[in-house]
Every structure is written in structure tokens, then in C-alpha cells.
Protein backbone atom coordinates (compact mmCIF):
# COMPACT_ATOMS: atom_id res chain seq x y z
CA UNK A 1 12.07 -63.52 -6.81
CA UNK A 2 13.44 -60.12 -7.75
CA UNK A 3 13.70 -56.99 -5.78
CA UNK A 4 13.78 -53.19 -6.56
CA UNK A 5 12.52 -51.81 -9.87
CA UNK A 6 13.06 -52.15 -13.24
CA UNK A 7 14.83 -49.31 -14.85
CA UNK A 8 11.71 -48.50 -17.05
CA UNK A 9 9.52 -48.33 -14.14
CA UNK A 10 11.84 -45.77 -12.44
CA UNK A 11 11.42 -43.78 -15.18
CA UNK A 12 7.96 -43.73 -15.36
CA UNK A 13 7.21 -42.47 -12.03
CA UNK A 14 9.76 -39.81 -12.59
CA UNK A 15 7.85 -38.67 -15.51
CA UNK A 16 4.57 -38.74 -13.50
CA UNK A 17 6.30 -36.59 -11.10
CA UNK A 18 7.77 -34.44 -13.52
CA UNK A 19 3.95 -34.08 -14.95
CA UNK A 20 2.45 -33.35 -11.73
CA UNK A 21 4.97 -30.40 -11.26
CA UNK A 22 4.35 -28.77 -14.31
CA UNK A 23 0.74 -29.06 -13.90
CA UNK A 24 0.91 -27.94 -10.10
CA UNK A 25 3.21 -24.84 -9.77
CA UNK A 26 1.49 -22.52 -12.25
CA UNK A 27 -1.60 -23.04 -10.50
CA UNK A 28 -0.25 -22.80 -7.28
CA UNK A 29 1.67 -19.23 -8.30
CA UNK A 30 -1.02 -18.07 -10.04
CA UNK A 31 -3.01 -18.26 -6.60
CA UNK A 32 -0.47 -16.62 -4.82
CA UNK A 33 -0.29 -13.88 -7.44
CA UNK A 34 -3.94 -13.19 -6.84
CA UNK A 35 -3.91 -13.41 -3.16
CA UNK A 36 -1.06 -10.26 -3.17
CA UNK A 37 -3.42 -8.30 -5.18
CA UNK A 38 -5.98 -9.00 -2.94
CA UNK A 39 -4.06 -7.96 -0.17
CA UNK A 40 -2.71 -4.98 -2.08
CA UNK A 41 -6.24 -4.27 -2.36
CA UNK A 42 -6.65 -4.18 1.42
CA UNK A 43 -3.53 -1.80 1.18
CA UNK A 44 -5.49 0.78 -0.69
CA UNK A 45 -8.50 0.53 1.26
CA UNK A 46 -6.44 0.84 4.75
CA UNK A 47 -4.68 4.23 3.38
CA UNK A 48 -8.56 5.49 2.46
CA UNK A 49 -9.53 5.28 6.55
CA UNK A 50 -6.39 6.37 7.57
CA UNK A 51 -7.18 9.47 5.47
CA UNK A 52 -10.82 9.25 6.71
CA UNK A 53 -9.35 9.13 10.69
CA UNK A 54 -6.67 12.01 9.42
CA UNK A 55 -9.53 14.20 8.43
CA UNK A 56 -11.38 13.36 11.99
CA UNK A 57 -7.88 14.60 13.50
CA UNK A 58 -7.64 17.48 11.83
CA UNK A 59 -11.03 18.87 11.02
CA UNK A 60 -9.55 21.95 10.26
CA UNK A 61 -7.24 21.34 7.33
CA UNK A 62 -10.23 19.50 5.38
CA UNK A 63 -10.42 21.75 2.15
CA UNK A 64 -13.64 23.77 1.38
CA UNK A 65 -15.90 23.44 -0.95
CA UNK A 66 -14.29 22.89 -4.62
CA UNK A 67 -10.90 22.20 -2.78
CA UNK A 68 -8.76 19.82 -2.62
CA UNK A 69 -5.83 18.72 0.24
CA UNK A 70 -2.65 16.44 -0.34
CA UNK A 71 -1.65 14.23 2.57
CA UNK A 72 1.65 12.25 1.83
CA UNK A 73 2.40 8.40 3.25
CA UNK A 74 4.38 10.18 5.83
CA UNK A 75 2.44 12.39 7.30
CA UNK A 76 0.01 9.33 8.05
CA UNK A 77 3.03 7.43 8.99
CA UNK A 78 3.77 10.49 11.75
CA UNK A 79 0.34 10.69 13.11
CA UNK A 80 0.64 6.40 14.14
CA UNK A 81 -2.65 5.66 11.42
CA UNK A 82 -0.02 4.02 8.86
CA UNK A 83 2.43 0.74 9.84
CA UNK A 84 5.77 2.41 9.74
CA UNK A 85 6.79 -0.69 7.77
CA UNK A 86 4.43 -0.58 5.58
CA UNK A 87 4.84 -3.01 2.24
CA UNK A 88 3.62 -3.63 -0.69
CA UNK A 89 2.77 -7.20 -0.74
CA UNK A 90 3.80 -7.87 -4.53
CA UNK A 91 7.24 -6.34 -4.49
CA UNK A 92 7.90 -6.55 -0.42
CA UNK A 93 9.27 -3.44 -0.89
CA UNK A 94 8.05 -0.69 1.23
CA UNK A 95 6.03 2.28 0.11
CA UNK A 96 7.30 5.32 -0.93
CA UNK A 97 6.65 8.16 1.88
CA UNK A 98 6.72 10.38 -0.95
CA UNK A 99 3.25 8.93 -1.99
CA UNK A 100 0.62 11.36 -2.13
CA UNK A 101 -3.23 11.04 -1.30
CA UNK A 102 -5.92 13.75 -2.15
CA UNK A 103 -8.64 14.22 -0.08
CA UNK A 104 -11.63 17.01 -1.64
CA UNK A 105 -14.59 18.42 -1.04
CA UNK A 106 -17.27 18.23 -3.64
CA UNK A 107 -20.74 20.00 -2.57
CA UNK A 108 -19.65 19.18 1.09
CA UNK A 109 -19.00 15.69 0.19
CA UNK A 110 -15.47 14.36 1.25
CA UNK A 111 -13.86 11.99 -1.37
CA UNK A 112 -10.85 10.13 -0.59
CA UNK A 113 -8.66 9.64 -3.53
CA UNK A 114 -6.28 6.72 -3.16
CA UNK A 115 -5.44 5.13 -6.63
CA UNK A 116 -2.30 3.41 -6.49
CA UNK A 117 1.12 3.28 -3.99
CA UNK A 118 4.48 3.48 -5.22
CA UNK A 119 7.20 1.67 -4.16
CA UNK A 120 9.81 3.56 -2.23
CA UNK A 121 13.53 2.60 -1.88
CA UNK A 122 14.45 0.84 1.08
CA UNK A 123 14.95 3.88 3.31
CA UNK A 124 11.58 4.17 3.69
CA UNK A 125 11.61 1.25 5.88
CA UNK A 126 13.86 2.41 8.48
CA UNK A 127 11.11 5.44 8.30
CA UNK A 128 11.49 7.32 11.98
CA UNK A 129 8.68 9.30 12.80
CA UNK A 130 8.84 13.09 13.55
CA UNK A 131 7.99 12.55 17.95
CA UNK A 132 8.05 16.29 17.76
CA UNK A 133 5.26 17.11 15.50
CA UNK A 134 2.53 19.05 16.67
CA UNK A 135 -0.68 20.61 15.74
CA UNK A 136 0.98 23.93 15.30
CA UNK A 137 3.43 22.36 13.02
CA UNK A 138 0.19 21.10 10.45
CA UNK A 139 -1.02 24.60 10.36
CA UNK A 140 3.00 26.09 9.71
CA UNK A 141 2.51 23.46 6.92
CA UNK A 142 -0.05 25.62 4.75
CA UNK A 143 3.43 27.55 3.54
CA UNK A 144 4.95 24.37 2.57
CA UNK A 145 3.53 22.42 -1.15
CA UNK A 146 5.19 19.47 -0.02
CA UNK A 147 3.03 19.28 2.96
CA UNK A 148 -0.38 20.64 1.96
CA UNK A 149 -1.63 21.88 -1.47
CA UNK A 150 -5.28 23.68 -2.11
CA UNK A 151 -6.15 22.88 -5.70
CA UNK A 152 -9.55 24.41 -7.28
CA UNK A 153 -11.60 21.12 -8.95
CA UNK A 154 -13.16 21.76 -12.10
């Protein structure tokens, strides 16, 4: 009687193997690759309520009619509606806090503009937020472009 396998037979079921893996990680990758979009998806749609829940806060600084406001990533980030660690699934890099959203007003309609987040560099995810911002400091912010913009909508 003989024991242990022929050389040919080894060989075979390394082939099968090798078969199964090239037939098996593309698909599996390709899931993952969807699944980040998805959740990059999510991503988008979580920066839309925060905006939503930012306007709620600050009924005041919603722009009139025909107007338009920018909120950066930051300013979300400061007022707790934003993950201070917040990543972009594809990359795992974080956000930019530079990233700006646009909330206007069209025929007192509120649309929330959120159409793609940049990556940042990694400083943005050691992002500290301002304790000592207040509601005073939002409307000192109307000075300030960086902060808050009006823009007329055609």
C-alpha cells in the first residue's frame, strides 16, 4: 500500500486553489468597494441633517429668500452634530474641515446642498473643537467669508 500523494495530484489541488483565488478575490473586493460607497453615501446624507439640525440651532443665520449660507465641516464639527473623527470610508482619511456646505432659500424653501467631501490631511483628525464658541461668536461671523457667505441665486 502507498501513502501520501503523488506529485501530480499535489499539483492539481494547488491549481484548484490557485483557480478558486482568482475567481474569489475580485468578487469579494468588488463588494467591499461597493459597500464604502454605500457608506460614503450615508456620509453625505448625515452632513445634510446635520445642516438641517444647524439651521434648527440657528434659525437666525438661515439666508432669505434668493440667499444662500456656507457652513464649513468645522463649524458642524464645533456645534457636536459632526463625529470629530469623521472619515471617509474609501480613503480612511478624514474629511477636510475646510469642506464647505450651502444651505439656500428658494421661495422659502430650504435646500441643503451637500455634493461631495474632500479629504483633508491628517490634522483634521486630531480636530479640537472651539469649547468657547458662542452664539455671539456666529453672529461676529457675518464679517468673516470664511465663516458665512450671502450669495444672490440666479
Amino acid at each position: 500500500m502507498k501513502k501520501g500523494f503523488t506529485l501530480v495530484e499535489l499539483l492539481t489541488v494547488i491549481a484548484l486553489i490557485g483557480l478558486i483565488t482568482l475567481i474569489a478575490v475580485p468578487a469579494v473586493s468588488s463588494i467591499m468597494d461597493k459597500e464604502k460607497e454605500k457608506l460614503y453615501k450615508v456620509h453625505i446624507k448625515e452632513v445634510k441633517e446635520a445642516l438641517k439640525t444647524w439651521g434648527a440651532m440657528h434659525p437666525n443665520l438661515l439666508p432669505e429668500v434668493g440667499q444662500g449660507v456656507n457652513i464649513t465641516l468645522s463649524e458642524l464639527k464645533d456645534d457636536g452634530l459632526i463625529d470629530l473623527e469623521f472619515t471617509n470610508p474609501k480613503t480612511k482619511n478624514c474629511y477636510a474641515n475646510s469642506n464647505i456646505f450651502t444651505i439656500t432659500n428658494e421661495d422659502g424653501v430650504y435646500f441643503y446642498n451637500v455634493t461631495d467631501i474632500t479629504d483633508g490631511s491628517s490634522e483634521d483628525c486630531t480636530y479640537e473643537v472651539n469649547e468657547n464658541y458662542t452664539e455671539e461668536d456666529w453672529e461676529n461671523t457675518l464679517n468673516f467669508p470664511r465663516y458665512f457667505s450671502v450669495s444672490i441665486l440666479d
